[in-house]
N, C-alpha and C. Protein backbone atom coordinates (compact mmCIF):
# COMPACT_ATOMS: atom_id res chain seq x y z
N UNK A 1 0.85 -1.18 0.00
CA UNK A 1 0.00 0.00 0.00
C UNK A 1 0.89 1.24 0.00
N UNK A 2 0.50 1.94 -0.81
CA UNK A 2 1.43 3.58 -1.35
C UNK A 2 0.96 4.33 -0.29
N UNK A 3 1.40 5.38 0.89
CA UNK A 3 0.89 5.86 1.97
C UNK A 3 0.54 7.40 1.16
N UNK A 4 1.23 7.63 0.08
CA UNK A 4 1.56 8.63 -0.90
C UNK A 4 0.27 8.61 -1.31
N UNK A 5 -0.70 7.77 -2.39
CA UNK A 5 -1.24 7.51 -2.91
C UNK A 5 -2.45 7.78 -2.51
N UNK A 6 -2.64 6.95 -1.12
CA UNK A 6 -3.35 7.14 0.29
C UNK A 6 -3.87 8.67 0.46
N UNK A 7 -2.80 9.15 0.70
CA UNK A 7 -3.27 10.93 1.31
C UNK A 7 -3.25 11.31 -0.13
N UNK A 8 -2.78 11.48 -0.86
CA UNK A 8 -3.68 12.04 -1.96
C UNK A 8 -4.63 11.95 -2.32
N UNK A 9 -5.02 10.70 -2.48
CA UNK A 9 -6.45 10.59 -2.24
C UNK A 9 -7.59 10.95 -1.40
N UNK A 10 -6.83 10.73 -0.24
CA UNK A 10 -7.99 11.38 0.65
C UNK A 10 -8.11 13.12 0.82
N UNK A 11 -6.89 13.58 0.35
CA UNK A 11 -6.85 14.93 0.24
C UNK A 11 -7.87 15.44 -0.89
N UNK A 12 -7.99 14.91 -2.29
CA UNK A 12 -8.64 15.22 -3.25
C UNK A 12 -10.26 15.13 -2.57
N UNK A 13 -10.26 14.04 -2.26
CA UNK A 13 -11.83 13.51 -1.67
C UNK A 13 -12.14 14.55 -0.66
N UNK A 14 -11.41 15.09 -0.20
CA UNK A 14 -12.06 16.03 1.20
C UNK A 14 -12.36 17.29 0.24
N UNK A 15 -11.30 17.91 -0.56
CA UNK A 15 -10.99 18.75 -1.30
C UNK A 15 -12.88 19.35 -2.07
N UNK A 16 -13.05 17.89 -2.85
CA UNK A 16 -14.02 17.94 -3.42
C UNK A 16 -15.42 18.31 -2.65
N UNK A 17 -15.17 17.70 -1.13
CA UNK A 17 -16.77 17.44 -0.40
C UNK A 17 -16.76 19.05 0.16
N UNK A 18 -15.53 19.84 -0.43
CA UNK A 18 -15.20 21.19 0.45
C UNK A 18 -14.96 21.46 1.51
N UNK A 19 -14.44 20.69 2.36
CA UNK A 19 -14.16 20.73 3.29
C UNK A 19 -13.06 20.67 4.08
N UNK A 20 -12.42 21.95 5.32
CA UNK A 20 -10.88 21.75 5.70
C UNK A 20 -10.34 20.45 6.38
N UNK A 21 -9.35 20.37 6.31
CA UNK A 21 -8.93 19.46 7.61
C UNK A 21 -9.25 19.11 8.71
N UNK A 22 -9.66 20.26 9.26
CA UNK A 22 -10.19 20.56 10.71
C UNK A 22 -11.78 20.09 10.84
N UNK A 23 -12.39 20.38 9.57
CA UNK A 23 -14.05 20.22 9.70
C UNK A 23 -13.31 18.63 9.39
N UNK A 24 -13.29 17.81 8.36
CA UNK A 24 -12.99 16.43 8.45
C UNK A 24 -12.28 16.17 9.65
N UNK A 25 -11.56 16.08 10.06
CA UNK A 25 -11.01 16.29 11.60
C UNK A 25 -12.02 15.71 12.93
N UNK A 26 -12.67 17.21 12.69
CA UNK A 26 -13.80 17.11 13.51
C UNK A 26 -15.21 15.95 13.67
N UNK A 27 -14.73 15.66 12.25
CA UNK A 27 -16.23 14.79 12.05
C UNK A 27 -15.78 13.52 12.50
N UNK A 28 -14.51 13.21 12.40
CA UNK A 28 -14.22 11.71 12.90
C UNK A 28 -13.25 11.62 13.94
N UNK A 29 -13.54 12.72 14.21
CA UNK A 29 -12.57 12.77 15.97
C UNK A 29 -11.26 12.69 16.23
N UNK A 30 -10.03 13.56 15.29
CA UNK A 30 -9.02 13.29 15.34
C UNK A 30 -8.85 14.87 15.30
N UNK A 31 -7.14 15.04 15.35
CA UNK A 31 -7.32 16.40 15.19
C UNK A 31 -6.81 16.87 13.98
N UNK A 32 -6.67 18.32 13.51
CA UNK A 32 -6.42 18.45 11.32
C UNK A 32 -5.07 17.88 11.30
N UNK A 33 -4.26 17.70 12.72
CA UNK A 33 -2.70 17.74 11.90
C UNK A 33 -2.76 16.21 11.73
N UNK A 34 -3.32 15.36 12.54
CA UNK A 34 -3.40 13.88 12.08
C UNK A 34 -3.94 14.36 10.81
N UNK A 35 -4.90 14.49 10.13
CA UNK A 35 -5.55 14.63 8.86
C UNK A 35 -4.35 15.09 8.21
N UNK A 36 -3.66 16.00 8.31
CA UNK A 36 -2.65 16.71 7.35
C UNK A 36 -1.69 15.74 7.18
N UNK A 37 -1.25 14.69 8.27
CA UNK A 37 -0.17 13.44 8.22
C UNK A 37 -0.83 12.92 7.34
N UNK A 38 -1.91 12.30 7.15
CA UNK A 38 -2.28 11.08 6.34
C UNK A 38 -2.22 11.60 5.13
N UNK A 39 -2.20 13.19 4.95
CA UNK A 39 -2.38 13.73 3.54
C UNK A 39 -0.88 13.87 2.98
N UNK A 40 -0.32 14.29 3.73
CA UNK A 40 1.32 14.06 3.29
C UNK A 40 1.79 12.76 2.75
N UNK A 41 1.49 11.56 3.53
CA UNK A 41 1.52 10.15 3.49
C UNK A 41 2.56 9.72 4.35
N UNK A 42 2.36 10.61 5.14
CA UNK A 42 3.44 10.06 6.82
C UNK A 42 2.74 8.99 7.44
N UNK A 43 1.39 9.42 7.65
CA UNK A 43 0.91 8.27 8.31
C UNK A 43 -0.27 7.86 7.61
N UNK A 44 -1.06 6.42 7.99
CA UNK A 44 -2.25 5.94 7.65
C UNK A 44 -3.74 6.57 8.79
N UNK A 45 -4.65 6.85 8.46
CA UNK A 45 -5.74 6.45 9.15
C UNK A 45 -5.60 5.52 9.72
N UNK A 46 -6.41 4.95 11.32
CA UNK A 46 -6.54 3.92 11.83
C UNK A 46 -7.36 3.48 11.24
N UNK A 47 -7.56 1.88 11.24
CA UNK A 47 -8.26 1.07 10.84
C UNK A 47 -9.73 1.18 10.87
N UNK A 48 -10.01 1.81 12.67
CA UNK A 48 -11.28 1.85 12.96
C UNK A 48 -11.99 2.93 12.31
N UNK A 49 -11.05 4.46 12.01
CA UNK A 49 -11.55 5.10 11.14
C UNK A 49 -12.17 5.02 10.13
N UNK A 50 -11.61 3.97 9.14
CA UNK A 50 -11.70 4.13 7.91
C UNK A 50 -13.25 4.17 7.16
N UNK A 51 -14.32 3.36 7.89
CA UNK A 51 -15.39 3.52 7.69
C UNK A 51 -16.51 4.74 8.01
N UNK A 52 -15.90 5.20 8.64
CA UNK A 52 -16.28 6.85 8.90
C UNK A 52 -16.06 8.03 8.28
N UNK A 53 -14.98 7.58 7.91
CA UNK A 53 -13.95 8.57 6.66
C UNK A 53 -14.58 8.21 5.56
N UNK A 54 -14.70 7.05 4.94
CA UNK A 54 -14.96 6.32 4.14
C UNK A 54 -16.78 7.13 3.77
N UNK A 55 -17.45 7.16 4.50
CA UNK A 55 -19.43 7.38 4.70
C UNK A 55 -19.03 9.13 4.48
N UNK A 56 -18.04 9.89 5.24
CA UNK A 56 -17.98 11.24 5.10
C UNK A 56 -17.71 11.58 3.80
N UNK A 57 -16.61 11.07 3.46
CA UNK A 57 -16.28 11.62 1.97
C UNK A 57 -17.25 10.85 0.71
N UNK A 58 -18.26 10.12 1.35
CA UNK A 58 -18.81 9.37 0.32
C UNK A 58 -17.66 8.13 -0.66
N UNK A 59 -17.57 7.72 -0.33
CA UNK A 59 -16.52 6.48 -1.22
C UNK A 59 -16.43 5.28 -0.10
N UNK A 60 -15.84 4.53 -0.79
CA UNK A 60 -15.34 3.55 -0.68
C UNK A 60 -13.70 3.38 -0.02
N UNK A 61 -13.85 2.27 1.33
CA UNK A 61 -12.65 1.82 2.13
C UNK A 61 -11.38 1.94 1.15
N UNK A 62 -11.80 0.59 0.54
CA UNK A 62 -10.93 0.46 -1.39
C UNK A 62 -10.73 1.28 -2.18
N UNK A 63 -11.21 2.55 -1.90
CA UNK A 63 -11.11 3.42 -2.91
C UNK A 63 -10.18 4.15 -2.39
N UNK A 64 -10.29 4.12 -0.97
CA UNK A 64 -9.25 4.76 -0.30
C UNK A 64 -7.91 4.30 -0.32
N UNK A 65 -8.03 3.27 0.08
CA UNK A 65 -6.78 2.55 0.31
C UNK A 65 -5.98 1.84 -0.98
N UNK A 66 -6.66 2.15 -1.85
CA UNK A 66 -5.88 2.01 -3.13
C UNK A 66 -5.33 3.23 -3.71
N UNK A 67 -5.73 4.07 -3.16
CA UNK A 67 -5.19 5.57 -3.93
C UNK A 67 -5.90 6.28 -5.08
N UNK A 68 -7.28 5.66 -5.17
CA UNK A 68 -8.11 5.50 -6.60
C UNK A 68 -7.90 5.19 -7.78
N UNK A 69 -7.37 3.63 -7.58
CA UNK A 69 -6.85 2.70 -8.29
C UNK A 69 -7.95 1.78 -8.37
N UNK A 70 -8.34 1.09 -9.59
CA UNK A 70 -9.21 0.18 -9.78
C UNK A 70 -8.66 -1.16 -8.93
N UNK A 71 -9.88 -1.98 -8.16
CA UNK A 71 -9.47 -3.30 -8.03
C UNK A 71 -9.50 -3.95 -9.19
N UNK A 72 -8.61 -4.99 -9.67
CA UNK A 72 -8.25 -5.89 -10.47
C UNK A 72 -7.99 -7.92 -10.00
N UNK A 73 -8.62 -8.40 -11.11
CA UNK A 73 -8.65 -9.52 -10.46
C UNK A 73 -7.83 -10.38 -10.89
């Protein structure tokens, strides 16, 4: 998993729903500079997050965690 790929993605996805760091932040209980790590690709979201993040930005776990890369079989 690209951690790069990761926060870009989730950066675009927040980007789009219009919303700062801080309001995403807020909505899933972390604070913006965690949000700003995962967007750099220092760090990952926790696990337990991801479905919260996932319902906020509208998308998909996989969509996340692939970097918005198609699954392939």
């Amino acid at each position: 998993m690209d951690t790069e790929k990761v926060g870009k993605q989730i950066a675009l996805l927040r980007k789009n729903k219009k919303l700062t760091q801080s309001e995403l932040g807020e909505r899933i209980g972390v604070s913006f500079q965690a949000v700003s790590k995962w967007e750099r690709g220092e760090t990952l979201p926790d696990v337990t997050l991801l479905p919260d993040l996932a319902k906020i930005l509208e998308t998909t776990i996989d969509f996340i965690l692939l970097g918005g890369e198609n699954i392939t079989e």
